[in-house]
C-alpha atoms as a PDB file:
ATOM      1  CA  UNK A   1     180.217 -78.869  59.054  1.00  0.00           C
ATOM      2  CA  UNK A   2     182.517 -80.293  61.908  1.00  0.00           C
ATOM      3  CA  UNK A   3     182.360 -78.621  65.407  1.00  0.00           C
ATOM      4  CA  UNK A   4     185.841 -77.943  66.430  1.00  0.00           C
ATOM      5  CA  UNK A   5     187.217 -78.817  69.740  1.00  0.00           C
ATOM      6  CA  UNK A   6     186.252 -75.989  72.332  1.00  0.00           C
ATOM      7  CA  UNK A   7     189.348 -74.669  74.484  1.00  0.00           C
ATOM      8  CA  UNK A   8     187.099 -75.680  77.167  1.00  0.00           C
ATOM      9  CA  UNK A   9     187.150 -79.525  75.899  1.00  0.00           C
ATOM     10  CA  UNK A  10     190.871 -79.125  75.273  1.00  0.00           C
ATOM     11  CA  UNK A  11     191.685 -77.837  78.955  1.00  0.00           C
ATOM     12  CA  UNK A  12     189.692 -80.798  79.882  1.00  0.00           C
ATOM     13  CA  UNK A  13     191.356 -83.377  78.259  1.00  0.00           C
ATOM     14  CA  UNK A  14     194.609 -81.769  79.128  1.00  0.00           C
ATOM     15  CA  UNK A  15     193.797 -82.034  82.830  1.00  0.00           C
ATOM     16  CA  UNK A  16     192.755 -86.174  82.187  1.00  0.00           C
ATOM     17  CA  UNK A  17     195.973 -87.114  80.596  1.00  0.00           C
ATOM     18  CA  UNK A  18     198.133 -84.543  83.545  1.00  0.00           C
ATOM     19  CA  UNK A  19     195.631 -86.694  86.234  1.00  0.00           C
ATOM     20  CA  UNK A  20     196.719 -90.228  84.673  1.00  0.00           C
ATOM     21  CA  UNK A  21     200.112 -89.432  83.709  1.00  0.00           C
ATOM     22  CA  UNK A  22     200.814 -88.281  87.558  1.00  0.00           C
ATOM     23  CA  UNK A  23     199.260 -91.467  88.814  1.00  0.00           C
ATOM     24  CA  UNK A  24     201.556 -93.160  86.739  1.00  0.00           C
ATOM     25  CA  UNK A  25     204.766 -91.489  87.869  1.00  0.00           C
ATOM     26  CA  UNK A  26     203.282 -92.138  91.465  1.00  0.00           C
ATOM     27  CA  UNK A  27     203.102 -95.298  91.538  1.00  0.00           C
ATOM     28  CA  UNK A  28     206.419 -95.967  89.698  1.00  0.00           C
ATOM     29  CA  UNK A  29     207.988 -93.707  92.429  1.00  0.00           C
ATOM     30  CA  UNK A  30     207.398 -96.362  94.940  1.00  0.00           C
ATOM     31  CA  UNK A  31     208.491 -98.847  93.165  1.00  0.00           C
ATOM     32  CA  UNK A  32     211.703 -97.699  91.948  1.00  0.00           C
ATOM     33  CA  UNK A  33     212.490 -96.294  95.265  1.00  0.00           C
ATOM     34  CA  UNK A  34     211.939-100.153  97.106  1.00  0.00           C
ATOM     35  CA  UNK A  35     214.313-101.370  94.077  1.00  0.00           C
ATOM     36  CA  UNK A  36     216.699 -98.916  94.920  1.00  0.00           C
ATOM     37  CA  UNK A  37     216.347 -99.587  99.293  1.00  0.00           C
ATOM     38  CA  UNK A  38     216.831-103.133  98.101  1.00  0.00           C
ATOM     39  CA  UNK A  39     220.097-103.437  96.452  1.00  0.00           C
ATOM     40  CA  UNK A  40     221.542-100.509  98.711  1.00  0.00           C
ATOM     41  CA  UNK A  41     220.680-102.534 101.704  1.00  0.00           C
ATOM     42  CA  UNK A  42     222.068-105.645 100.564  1.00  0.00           C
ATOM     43  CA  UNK A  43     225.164-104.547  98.998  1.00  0.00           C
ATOM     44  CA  UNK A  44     226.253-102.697 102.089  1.00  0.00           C
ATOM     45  CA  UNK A  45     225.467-105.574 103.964  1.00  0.00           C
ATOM     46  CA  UNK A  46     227.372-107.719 101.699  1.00  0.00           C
ATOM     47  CA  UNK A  47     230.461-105.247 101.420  1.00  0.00           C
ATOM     48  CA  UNK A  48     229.201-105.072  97.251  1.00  0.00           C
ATOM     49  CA  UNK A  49     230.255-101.681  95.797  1.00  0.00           C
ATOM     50  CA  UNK A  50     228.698-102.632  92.680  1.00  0.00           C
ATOM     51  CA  UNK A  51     225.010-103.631  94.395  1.00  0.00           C
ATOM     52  CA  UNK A  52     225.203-100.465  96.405  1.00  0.00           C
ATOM     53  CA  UNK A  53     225.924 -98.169  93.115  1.00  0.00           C
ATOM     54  CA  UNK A  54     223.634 -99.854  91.118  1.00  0.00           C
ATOM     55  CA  UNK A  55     221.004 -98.704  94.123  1.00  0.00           C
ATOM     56  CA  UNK A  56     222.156 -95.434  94.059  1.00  0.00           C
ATOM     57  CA  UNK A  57     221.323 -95.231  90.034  1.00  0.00           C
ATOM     58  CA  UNK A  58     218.094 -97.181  90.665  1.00  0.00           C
ATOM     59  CA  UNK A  59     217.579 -94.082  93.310  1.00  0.00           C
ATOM     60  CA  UNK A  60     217.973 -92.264  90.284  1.00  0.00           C
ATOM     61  CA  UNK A  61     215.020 -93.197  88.114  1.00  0.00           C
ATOM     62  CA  UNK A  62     213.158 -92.313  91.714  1.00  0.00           C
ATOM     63  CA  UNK A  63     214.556 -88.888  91.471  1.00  0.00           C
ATOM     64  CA  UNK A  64     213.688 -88.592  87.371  1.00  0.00           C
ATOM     65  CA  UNK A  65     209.893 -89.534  88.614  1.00  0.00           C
ATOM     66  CA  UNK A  66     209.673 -87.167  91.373  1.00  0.00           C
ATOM     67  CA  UNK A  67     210.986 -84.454  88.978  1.00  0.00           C
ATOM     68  CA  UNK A  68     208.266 -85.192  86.713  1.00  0.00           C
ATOM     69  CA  UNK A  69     205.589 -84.948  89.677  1.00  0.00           C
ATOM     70  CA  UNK A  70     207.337 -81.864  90.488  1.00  0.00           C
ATOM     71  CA  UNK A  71     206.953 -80.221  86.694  1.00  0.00           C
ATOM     72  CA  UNK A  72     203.106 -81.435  86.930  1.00  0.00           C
ATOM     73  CA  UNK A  73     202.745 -79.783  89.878  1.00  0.00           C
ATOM     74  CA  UNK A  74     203.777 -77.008  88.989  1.00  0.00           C
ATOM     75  CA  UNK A  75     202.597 -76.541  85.754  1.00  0.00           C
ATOM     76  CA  UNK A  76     199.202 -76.713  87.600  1.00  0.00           C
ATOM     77  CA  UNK A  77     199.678 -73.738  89.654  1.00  0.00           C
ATOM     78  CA  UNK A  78     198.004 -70.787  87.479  1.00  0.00           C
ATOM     79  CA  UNK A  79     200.461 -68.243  86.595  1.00  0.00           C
ATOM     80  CA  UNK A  80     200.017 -65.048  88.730  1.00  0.00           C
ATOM     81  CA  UNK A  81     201.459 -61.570  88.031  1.00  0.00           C
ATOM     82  CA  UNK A  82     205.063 -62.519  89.972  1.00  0.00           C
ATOM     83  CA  UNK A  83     204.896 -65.555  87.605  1.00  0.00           C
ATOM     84  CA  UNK A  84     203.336 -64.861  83.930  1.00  0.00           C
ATOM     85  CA  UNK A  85     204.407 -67.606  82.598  1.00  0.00           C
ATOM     86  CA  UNK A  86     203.408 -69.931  85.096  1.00  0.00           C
ATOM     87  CA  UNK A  87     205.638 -71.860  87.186  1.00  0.00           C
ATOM     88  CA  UNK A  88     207.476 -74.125  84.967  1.00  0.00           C
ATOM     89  CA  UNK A  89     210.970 -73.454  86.681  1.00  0.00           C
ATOM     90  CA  UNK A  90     210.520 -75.487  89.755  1.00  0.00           C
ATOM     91  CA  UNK A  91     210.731 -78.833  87.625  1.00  0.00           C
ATOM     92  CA  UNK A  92     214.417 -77.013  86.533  1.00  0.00           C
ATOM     93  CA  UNK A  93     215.181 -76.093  90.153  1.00  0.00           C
ATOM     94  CA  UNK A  94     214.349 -79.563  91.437  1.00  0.00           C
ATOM     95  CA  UNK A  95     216.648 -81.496  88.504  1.00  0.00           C
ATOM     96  CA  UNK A  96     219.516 -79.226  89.470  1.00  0.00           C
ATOM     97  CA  UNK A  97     219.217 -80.803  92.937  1.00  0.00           C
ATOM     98  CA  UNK A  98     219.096 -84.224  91.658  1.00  0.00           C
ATOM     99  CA  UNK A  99     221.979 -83.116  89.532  1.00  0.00           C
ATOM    100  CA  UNK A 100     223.925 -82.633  92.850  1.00  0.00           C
ATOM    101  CA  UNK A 101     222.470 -85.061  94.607  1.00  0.00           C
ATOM    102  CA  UNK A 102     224.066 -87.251  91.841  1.00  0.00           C
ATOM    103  CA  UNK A 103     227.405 -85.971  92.309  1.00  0.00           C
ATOM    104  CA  UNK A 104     227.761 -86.382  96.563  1.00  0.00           C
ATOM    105  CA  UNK A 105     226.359 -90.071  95.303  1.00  0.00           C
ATOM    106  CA  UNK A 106     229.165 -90.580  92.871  1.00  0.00           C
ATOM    107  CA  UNK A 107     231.559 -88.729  95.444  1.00  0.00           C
ATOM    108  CA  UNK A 108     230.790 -91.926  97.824  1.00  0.00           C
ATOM    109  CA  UNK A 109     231.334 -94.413  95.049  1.00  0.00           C
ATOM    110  CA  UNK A 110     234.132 -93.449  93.993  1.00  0.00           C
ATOM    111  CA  UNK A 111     235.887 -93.540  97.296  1.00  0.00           C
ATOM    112  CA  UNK A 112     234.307 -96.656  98.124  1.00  0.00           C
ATOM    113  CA  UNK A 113     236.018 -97.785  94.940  1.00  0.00           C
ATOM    114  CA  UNK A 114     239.544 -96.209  95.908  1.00  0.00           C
ATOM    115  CA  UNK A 115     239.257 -97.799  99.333  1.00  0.00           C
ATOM    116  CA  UNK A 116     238.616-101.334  97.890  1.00  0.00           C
ATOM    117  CA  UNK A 117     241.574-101.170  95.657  1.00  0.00           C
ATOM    118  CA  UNK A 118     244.469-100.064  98.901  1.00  0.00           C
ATOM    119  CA  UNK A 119     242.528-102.380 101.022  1.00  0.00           C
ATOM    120  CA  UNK A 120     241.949-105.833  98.515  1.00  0.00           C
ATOM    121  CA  UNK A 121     238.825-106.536 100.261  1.00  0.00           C
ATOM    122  CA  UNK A 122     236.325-109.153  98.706  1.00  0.00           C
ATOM    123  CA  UNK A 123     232.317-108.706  98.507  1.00  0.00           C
ATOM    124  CA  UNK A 124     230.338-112.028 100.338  1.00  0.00           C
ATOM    125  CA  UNK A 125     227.912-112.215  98.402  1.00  0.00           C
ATOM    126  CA  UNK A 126     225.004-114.739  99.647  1.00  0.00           C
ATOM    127  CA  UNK A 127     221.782-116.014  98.192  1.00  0.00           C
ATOM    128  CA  UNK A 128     219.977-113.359  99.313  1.00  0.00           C
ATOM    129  CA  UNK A 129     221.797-110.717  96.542  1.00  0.00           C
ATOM    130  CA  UNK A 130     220.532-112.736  93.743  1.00  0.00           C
ATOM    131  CA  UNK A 131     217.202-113.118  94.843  1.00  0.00           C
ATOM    132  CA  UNK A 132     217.052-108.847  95.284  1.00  0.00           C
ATOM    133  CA  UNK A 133     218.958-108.727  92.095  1.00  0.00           C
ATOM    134  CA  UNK A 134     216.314-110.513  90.393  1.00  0.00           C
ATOM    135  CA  UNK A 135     213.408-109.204  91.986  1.00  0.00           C
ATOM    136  CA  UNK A 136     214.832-105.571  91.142  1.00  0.00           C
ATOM    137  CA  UNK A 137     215.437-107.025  87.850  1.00  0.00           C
ATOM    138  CA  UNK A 138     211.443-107.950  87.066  1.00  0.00           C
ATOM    139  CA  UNK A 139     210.312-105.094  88.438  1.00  0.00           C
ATOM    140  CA  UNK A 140     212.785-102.648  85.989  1.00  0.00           C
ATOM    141  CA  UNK A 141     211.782-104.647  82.892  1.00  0.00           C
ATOM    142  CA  UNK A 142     207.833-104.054  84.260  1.00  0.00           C
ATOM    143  CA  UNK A 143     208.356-100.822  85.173  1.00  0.00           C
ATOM    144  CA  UNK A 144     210.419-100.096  81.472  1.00  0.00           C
ATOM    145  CA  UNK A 145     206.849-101.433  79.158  1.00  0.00           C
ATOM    146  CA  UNK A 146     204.561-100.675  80.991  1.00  0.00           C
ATOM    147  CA  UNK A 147     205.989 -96.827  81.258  1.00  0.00           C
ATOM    148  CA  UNK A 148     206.346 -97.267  77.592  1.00  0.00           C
ATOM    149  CA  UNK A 149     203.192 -98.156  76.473  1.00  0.00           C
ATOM    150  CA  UNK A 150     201.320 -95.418  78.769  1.00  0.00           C
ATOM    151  CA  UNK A 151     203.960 -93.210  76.992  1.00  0.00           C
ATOM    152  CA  UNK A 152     202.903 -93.427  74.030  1.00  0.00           C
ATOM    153  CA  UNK A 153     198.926 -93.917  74.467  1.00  0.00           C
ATOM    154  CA  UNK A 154     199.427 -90.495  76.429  1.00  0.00           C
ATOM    155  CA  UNK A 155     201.875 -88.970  74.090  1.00  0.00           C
ATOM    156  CA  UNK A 156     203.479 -88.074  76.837  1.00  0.00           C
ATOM    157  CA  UNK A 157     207.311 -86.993  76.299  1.00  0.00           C
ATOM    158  CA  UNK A 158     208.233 -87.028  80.229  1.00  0.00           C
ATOM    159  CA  UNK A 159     206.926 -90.863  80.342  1.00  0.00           C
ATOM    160  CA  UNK A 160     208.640 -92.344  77.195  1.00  0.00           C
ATOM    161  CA  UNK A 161     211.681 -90.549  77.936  1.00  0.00           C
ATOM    162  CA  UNK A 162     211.327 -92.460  81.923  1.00  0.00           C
ATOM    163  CA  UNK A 163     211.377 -95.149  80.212  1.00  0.00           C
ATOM    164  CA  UNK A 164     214.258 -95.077  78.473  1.00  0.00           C
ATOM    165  CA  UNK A 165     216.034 -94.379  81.685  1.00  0.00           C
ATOM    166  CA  UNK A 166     214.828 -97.000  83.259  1.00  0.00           C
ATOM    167  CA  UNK A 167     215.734 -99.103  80.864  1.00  0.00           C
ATOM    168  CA  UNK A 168     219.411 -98.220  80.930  1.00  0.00           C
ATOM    169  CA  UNK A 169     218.924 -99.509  84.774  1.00  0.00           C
ATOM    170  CA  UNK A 170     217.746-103.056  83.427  1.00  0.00           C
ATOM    171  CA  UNK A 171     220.662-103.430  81.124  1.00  0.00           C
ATOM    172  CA  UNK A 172     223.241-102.351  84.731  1.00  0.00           C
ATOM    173  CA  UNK A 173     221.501-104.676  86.504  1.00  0.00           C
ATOM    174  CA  UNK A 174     222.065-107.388  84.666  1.00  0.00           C
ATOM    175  CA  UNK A 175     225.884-106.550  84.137  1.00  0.00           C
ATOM    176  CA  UNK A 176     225.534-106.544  88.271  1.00  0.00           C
ATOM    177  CA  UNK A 177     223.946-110.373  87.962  1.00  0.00           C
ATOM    178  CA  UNK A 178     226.853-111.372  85.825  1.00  0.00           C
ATOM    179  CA  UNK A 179     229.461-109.692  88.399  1.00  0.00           C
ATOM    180  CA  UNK A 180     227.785-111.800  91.137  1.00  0.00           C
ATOM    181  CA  UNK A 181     228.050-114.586  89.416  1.00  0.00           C
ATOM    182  CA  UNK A 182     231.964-113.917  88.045  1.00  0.00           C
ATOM    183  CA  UNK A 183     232.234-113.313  91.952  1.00  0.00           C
ATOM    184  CA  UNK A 184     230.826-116.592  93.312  1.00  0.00           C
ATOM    185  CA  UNK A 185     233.548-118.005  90.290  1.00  0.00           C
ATOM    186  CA  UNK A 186     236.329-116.579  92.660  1.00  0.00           C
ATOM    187  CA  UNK A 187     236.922-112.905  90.408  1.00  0.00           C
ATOM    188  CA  UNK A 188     236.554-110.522  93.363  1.00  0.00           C
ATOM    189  CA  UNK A 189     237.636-107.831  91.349  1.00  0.00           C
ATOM    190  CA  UNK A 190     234.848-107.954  88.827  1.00  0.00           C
ATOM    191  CA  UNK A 191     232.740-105.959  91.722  1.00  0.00           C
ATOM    192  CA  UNK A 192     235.543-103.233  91.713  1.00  0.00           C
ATOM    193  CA  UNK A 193     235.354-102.697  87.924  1.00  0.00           C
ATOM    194  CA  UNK A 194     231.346-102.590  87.488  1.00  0.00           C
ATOM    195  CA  UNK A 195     231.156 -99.915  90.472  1.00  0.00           C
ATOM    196  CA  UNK A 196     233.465 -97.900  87.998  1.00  0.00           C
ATOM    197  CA  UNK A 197     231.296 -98.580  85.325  1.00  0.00           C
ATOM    198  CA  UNK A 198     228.229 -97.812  87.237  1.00  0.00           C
ATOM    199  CA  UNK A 199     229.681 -94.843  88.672  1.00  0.00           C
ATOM    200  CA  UNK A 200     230.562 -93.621  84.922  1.00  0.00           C
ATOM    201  CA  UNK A 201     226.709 -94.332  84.288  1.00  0.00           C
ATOM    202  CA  UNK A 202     226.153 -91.868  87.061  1.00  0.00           C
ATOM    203  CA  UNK A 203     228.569 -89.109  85.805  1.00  0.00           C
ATOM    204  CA  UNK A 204     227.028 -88.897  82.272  1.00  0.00           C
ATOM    205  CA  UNK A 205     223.051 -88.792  83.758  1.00  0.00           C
ATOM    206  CA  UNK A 206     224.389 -85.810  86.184  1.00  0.00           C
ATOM    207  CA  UNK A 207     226.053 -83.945  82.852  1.00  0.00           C
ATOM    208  CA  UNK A 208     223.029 -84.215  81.203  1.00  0.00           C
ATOM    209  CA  UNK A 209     220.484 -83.359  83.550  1.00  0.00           C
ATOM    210  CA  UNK A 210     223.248 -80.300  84.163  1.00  0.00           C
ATOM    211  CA  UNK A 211     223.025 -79.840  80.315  1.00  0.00           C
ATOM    212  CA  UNK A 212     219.324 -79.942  79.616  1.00  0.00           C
ATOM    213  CA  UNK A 213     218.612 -77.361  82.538  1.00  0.00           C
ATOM    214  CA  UNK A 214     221.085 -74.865  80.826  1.00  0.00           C
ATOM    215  CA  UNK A 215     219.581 -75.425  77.640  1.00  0.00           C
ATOM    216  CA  UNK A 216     216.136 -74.988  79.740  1.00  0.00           C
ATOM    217  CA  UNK A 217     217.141 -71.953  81.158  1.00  0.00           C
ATOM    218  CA  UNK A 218     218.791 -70.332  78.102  1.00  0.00           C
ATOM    219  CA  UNK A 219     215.131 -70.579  76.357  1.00  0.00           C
ATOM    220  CA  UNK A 220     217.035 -72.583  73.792  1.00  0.00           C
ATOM    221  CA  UNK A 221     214.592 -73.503  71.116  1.00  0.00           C
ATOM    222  CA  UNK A 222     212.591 -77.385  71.373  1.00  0.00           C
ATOM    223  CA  UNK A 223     211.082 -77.588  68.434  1.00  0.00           C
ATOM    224  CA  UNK A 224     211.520 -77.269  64.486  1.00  0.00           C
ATOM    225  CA  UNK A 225     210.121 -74.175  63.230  1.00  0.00           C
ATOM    226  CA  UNK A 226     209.740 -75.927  59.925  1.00  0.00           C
ATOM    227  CA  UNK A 227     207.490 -78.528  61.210  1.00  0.00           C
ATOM    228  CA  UNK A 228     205.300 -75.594  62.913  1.00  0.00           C
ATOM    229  CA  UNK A 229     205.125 -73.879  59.927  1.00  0.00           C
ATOM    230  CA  UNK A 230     204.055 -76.735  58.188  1.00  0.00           C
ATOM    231  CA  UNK A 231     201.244 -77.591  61.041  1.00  0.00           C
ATOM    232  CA  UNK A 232     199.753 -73.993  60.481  1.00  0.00           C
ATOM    233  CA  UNK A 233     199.626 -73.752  57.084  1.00  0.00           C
ATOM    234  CA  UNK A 234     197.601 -77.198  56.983  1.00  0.00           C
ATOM    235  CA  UNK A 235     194.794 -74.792  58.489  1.00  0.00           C
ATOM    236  CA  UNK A 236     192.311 -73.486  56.093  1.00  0.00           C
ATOM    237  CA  UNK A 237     192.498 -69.700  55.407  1.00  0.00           C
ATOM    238  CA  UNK A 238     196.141 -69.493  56.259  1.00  0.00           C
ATOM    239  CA  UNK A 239     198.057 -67.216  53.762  1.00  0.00           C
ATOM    240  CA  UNK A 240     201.623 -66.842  56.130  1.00  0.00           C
ATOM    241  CA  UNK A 241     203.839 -67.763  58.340  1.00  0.00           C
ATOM    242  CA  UNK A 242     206.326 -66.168  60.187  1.00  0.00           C
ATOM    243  CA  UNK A 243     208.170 -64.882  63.656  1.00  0.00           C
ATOM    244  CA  UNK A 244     208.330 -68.828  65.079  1.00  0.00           C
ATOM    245  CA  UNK A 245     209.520 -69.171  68.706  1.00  0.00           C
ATOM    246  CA  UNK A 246     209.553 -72.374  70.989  1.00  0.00           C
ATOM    247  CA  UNK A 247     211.096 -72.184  74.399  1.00  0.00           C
ATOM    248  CA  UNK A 248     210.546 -74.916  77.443  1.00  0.00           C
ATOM    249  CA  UNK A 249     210.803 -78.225  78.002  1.00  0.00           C
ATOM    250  CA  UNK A 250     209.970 -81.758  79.146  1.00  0.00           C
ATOM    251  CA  UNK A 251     205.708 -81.233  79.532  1.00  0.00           C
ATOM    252  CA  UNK A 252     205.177 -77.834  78.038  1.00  0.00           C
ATOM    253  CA  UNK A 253     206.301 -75.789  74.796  1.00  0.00           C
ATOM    254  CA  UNK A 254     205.527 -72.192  74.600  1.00  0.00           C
ATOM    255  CA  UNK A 255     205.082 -71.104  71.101  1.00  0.00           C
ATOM    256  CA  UNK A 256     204.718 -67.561  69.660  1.00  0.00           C
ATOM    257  CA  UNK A 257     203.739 -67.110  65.939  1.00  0.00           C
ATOM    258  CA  UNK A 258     202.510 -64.927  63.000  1.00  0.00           C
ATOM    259  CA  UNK A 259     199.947 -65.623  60.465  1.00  0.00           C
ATOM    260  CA  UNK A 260     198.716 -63.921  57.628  1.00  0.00           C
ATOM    261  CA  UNK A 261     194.737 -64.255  56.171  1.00  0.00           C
ATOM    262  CA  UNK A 262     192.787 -62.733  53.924  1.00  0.00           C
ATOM    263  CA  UNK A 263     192.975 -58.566  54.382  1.00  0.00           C
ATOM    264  CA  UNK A 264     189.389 -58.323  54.385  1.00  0.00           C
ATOM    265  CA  UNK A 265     188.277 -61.401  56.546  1.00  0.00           C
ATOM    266  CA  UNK A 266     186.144 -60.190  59.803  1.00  0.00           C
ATOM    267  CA  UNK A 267     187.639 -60.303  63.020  1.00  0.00           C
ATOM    268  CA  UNK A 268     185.775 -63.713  64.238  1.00  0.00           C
ATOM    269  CA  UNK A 269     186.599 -65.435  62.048  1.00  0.00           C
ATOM    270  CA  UNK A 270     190.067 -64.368  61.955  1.00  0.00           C
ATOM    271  CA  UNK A 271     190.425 -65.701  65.310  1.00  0.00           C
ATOM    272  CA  UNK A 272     188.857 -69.147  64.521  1.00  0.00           C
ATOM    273  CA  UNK A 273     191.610 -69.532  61.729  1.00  0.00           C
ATOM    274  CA  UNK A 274     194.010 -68.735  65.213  1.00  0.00           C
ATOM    275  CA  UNK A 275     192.549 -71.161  67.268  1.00  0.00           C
ATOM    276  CA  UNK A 276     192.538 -73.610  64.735  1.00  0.00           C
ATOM    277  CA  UNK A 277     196.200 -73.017  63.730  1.00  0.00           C
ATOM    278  CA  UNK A 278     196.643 -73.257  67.774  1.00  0.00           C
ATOM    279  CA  UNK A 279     195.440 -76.837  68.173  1.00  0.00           C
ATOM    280  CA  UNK A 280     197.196 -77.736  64.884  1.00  0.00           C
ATOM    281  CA  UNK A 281     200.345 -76.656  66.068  1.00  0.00           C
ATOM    282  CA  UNK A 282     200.029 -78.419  69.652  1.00  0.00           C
ATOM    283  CA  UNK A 283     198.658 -81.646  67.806  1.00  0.00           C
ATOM    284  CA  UNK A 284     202.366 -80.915  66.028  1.00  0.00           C
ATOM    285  CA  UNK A 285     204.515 -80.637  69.100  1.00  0.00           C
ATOM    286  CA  UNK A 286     203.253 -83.705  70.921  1.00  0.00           C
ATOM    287  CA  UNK A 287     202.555 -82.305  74.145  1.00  0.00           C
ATOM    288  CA  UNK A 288     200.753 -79.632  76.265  1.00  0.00           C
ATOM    289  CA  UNK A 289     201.687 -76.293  74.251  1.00  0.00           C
ATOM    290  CA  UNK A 290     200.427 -72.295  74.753  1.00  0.00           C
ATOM    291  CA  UNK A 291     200.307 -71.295  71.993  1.00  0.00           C
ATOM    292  CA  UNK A 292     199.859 -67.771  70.851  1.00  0.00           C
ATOM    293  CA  UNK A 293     199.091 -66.538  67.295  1.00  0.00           C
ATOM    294  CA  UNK A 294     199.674 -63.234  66.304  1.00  0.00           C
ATOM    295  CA  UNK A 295     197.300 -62.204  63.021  1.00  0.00           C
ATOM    296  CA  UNK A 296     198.599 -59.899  59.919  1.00  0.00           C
ATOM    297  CA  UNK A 297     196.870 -59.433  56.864  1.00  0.00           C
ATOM    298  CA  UNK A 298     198.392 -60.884  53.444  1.00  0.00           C
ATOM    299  CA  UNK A 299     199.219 -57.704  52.131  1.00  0.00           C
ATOM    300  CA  UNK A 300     202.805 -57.644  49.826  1.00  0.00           C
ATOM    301  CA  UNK A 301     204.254 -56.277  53.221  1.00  0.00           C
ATOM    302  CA  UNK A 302     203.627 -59.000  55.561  1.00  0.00           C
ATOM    303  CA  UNK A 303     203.980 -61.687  52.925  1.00  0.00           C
ATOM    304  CA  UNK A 304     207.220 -61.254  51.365  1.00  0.00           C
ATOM    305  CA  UNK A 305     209.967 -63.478  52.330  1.00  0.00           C
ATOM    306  CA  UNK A 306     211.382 -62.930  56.341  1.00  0.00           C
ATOM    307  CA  UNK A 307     213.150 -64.968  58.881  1.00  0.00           C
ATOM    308  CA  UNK A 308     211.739 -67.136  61.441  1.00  0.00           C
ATOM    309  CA  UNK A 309     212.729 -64.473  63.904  1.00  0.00           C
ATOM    310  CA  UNK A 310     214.530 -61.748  64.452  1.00  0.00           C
ATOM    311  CA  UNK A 311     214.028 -58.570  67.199  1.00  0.00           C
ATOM    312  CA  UNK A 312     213.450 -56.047  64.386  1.00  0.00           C
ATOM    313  CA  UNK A 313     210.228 -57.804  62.559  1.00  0.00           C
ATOM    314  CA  UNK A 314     208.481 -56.820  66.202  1.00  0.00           C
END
């Protein structure tokens, strides 16, 4: 017979993959933050409203790291009697502040933009700009794969969804490389027109960090009770399902559930079927999960057909 994996083991390996995928957001954190100093410092130098916005959503993939280090951190604080649940918020607090952050930023563009227009000023753009550009460029596409891969040999949800941001920062910056360029041709205005589209870039990532933190904060439901149900009743000795609830987000599900076993089973063993059903269900969801499993017996009561959920079946 197989030994299953101990809730020590599993806290364990959870606190390996939190250790490597924090040392991976780290170290991206710097260098998405000397991409963004980059292009801000030479496109205010060079009077380029489209170098200095594409900084500002370079700055942004900074800001998605550090609230990812700031959901780790958190989630690695034990959860004390002010805090039950643990301390999952913060990472919500912290993207609401990047959320407004992102506004003041687009604030500036966009004036910067309306200036431009009254004013018909022209960027001079040097060598320097496409060497940055460039050099920003290499290090997005690096930064994009290798977030990607570590993504998905972690399973980690807050990584591969980094890198899809950062990858909407490779595909700006080379619409900036092309402006330069269009620019150097003698068509000033294509600066102008990519801060606009830069600064629309901008909008929509503030909307939906705005968006998913309601959801957050609404306990809106991240995962398909369906597919949970399915998970537990892959576990041997599982007669029922019932009552599924998911709330959370990026990093951590909560899940609350019913099962139903055999009437007459003793009450160890009853509770291995749990635990079992517990790990099934977090192998399901893909990412750190508590998991709690409420046990019935499979009596004609508590088997008969009932909703997922619903305040009455407590």
């Amino acid at each position: 017979m197989t030994r299953g994996v101990t809730a020590e083991e599993r806290r364990t390996d959870r606190a390996k993959r939190t250790s490597q995928i924090k040392q991976i957001l780290i170290s991206i954190l710097g260098l998405n933050f000397l991409v963004a100093g980059g292009k801000i410092a030479v496109g205010l130098s060079s009077n380029s409203l489209s170098m200095t916005a594409d900084g500002i959503h370079s700055l942004m993939d900074g800001a998605s790291n550090l609230v990812g280090l700031v959901g780790i951190a958190a989630a690695s604080r034990p959860p004390d009697p002010n805090h039950p649940y643990g301390h999952r918020r913060f990472e919500t607090i912290t993207s609401l502040g990047i959320a407004l952050f992102l506004l003041l930023a687009l604030q500036q563009i966009l004036q910067g933009a309306w200036s431009r227009w009254q004013s018909g000023d022209s960027p001079e753009i040097g060598p320097i700009a496409f060497v940055v550009m460039i050099v920003a460029l290499g290090i997005s596409i690096t930064v994009t794969l290798w977030e990607r891969r570590a993504g998905k040999r972690l399973n980690s949800s807050i990584l591969l969804a980094d890198a899809r941001h950062t990858a909407s920062d490779v595909m700006i910056s080379i619409s900036v490389l092309l402006g330069l360029v269009l620019i150097q041709l003698g068509y000033p205005s294509a600066d102008l027109f990519l801060a606009l589209v830069i600064a629309g870039a901008i909008a929509w990532a503030a909307w939906q960090i705005i968006r998913d933190a309601a959801l957050s904060l609404s306990d809106v439901a991240v995962h398909s009770a369906d597919d949970i149900d399915r998970a537990a009743r892959h576990v041997e000795g599982v007669q029922g399902v019932h009552n599924i609830r998911t709330r959370g987000g990026e990093g951590m599900t909560w899940v609350d559930m019913h099962i139903q076993v055999d009437p007459g089973m003793a009450v160890d063993a009853a509770h291995e079927i749990s635990s079992s059903v517990a790990a099934k269900v977090e192998q399901e969801v893909g990412e750190p999960a508590d998991v709690t499993v409420h046990i019935e017996p499979a009596t004609d009561e508590h088997l008969r057909p009932r909703r997922n959920y619903h305040p009455d079946d407590e």
